[in-house]
Structures are given as C-alpha cells and as structure tokens.
Protein backbone atom coordinates (compact mmCIF):
# COMPACT_ATOMS: atom_id res chain seq x y z
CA UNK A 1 100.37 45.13 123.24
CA UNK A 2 103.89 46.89 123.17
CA UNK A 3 105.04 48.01 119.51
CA UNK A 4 107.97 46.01 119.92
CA UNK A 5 105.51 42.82 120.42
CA UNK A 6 103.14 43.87 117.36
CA UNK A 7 105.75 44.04 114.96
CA UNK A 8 107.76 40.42 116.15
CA UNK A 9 104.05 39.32 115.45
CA UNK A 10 103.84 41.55 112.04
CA UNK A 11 107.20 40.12 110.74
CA UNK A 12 106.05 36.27 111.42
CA UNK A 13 102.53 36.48 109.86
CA UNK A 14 104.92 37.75 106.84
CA UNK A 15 107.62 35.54 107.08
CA UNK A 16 105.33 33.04 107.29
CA UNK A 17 103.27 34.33 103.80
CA UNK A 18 106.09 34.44 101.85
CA UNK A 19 107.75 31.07 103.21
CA UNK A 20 103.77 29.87 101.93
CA UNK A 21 104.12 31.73 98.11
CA UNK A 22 107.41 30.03 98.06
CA UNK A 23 105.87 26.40 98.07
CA UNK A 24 103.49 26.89 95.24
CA UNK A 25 104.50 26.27 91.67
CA UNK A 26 103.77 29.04 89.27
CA UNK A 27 101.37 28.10 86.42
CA UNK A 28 102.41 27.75 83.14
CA UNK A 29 101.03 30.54 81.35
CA UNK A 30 101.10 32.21 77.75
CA UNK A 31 100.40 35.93 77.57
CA UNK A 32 98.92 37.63 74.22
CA UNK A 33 99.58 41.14 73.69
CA UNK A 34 98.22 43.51 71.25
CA UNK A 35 99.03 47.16 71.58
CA UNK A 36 99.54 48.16 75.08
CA UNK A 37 97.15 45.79 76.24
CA UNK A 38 98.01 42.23 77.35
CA UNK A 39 95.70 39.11 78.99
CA UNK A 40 97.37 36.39 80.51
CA UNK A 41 96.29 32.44 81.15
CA UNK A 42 96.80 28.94 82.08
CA UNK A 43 95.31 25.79 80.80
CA UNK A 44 92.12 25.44 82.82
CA UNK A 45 92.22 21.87 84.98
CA UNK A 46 90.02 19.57 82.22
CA UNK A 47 92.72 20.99 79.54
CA UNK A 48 96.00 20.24 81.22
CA UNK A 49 96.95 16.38 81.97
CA UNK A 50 99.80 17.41 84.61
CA UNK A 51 102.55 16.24 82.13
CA UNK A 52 101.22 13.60 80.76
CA UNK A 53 99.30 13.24 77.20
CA UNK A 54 95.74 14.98 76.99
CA UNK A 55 93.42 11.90 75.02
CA UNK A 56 92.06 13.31 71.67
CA UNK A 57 88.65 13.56 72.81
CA UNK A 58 89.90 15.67 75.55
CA UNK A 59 92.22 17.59 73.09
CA UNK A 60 89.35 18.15 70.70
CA UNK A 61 86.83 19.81 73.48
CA UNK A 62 89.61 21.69 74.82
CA UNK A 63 90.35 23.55 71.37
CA UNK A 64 86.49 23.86 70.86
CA UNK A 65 85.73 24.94 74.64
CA UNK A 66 84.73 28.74 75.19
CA UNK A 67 87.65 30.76 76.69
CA UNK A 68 87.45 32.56 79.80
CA UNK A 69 89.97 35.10 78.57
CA UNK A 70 89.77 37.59 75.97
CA UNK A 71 91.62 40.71 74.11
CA UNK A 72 90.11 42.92 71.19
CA UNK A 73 92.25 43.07 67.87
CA UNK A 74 92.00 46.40 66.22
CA UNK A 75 92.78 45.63 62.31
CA UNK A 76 95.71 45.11 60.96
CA UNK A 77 97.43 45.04 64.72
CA UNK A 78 100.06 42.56 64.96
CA UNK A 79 99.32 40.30 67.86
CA UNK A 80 102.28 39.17 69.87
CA UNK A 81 101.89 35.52 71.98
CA UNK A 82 104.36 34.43 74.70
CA UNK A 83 104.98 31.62 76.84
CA UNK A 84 106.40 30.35 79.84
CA UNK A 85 110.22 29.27 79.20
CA UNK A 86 108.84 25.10 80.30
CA UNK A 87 106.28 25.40 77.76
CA UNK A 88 108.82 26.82 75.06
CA UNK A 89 111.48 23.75 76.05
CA UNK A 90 108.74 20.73 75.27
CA UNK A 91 107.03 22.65 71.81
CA UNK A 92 104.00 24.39 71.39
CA UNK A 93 101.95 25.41 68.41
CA UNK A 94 99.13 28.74 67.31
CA UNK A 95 95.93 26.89 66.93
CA UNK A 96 93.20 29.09 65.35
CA UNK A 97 89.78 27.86 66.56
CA UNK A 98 90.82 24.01 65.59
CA UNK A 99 93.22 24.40 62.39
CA UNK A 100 96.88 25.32 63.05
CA UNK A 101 97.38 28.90 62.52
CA UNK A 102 101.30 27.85 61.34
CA UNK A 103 102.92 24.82 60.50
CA UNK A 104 105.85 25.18 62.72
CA UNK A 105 106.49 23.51 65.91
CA UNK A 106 107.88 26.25 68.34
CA UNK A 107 110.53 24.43 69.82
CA UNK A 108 112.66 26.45 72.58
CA UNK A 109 110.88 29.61 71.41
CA UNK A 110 108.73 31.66 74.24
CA UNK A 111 107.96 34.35 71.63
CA UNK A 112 106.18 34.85 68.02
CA UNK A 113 104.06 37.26 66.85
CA UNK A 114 100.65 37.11 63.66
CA UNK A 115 99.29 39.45 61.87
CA UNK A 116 95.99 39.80 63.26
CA UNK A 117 94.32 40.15 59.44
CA UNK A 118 95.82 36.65 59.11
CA UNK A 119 93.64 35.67 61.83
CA UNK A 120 90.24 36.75 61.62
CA UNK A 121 90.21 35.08 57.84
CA UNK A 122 88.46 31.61 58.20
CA UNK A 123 88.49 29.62 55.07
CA UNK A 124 85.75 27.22 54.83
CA UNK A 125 86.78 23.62 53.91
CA UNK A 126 84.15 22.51 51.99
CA UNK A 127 83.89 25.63 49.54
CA UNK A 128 87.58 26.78 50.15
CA UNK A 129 86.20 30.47 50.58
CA UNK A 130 87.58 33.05 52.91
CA UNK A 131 85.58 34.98 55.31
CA UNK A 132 86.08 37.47 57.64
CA UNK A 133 84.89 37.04 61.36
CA UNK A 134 84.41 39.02 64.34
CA UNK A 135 86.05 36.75 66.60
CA UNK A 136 88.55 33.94 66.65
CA UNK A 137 89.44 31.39 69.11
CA UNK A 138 93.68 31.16 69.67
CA UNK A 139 95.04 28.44 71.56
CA UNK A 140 98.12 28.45 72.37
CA UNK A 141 98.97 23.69 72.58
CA UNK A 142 101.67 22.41 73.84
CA UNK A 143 102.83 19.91 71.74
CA UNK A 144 105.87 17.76 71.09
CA UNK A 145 104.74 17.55 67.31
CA UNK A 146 102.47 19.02 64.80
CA UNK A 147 100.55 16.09 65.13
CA UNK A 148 98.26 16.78 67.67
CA UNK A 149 99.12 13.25 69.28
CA UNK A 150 101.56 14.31 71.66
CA UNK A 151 99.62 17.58 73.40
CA UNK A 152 99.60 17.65 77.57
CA UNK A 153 97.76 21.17 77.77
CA UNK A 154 95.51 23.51 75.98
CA UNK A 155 95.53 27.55 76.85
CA UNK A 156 92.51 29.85 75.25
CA UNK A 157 91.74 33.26 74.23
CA UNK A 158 89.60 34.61 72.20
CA UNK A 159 90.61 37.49 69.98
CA UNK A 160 87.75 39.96 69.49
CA UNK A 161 88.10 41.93 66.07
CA UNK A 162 87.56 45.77 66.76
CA UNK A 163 86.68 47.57 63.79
C-alpha cells in the first residue's frame, strides 16, 4: 500500500471517529473537588428518568444506593461541587446521605462549595446528638424544588474523611 493510500485511509477512519463523538450527547455530570484532587459522575441509569420525574421510591433508593465514586476529605478542607450548566438551569440541591445538606435550591448556579467539617457531622433525629463519621454519602439531585417531588436524577459520591 502506497503512503499516499494509507493516509486517505488514516484520515477517513478519523473523520469518521470524530463525525461518531459528534452524535453522542455528553452526560450530565457534577464534579467534586477537594484540594487538587477532583472525581467526576453521572446519574447511573436506575437514578436518572431521562427528563422526566424519578417516583419517590426510586428517589429514596437512589439517595440510599452505594456510590461508585469516591474522594477522601482531609479535615477542615473545603469541598467544592460543580455541575453541568443543564443541570444548574432546572435546580439542584447538596443532599447529605438523605437530609439536605442546605436549604437552598441552586437555581442557575453550576458552582458552591461546604465546609467539609460541616459534613462529616450527622445529627441523629431521635436524640438530636451530633456525631462525627468517617464517611458521608453527597448527592448532588436535581430538583425543581426543595421538595423532593420534582427530582429527574440522582448523582453520588461518597466523601471519605482522612484524618
């Protein structure tokens, strides 16, 4: 094969990969960075409803599920959580493990940032006592309220408290 003829057949394998990368939709995805160190994700499939409205049973596993993605918090770090600009448009909200971390809906925001000792203190609601634990679930719920009624996806991490 001639070098002229292997790159003609280089250059339409690529055209054709990037005309392929330009079809897909990115994934709506929120990013939490502590440090230097940042871990990106998307809602996995059972936690987003493709625009429409997650049911609360589906809502209520999705905040308790396991996440697949995590970061480790050294003490008193300040943790910093954005979001993709279409999440940031419709609202989302800081859940920590299942109780909102803040009582504001994030409307047309894509950035805010916790103090991670805010975090990793877990008040009990039957004694009302704070504790300290070594790791915290954060989702980041998109949300057209603080409700909880009006959520269409559900993004995990868990934040891993270094000492």
């Amino acid at each position: 094969m001639s070098i002229r003829r292997t790159a003609t057949a280089l250059g339409a394998i690529s055209l054709g990969l990037i005309s392929l990368t330009a079809c897909s939709k990115p994934a709506k995805e929120a990013t939490v960075t502590v440090g230097s160190k940042s871990v990106m994700a998307s809602a996995s499939k059972a936690c987003y409803a493709k625009g429409a409205l997650l049911p609360q049973e589906v809502f209520a596993a999705c905040l308790q599920a396991k996440p697949k993605h995590h970061i480790t918090v050294p003490v008193g770090d300040t943790v910093r959580i954005g979001v993709d600009p279409a999440i940031a448009d419709k609202g989302w909200l800081i859940v920590q493990n299942t109780s909102l971390a803040n009582d504001e809906l994030l409307k047309d925001k894509t950035y805010f940032t916790v103090d991670s000792a805010e975090l990793f203190h877990v008040q009990d609601p039957q004694t009302g006592q704070s504790t300290v634990v070594k790791s915290v679930t954060l989702n980041i719920v998109e949300s057209a309220d603080t409700s909880g009624s009006k959520v269409s996806r559900v993004i995990s991490f868990e934040l891993r408290r270094d000492h």
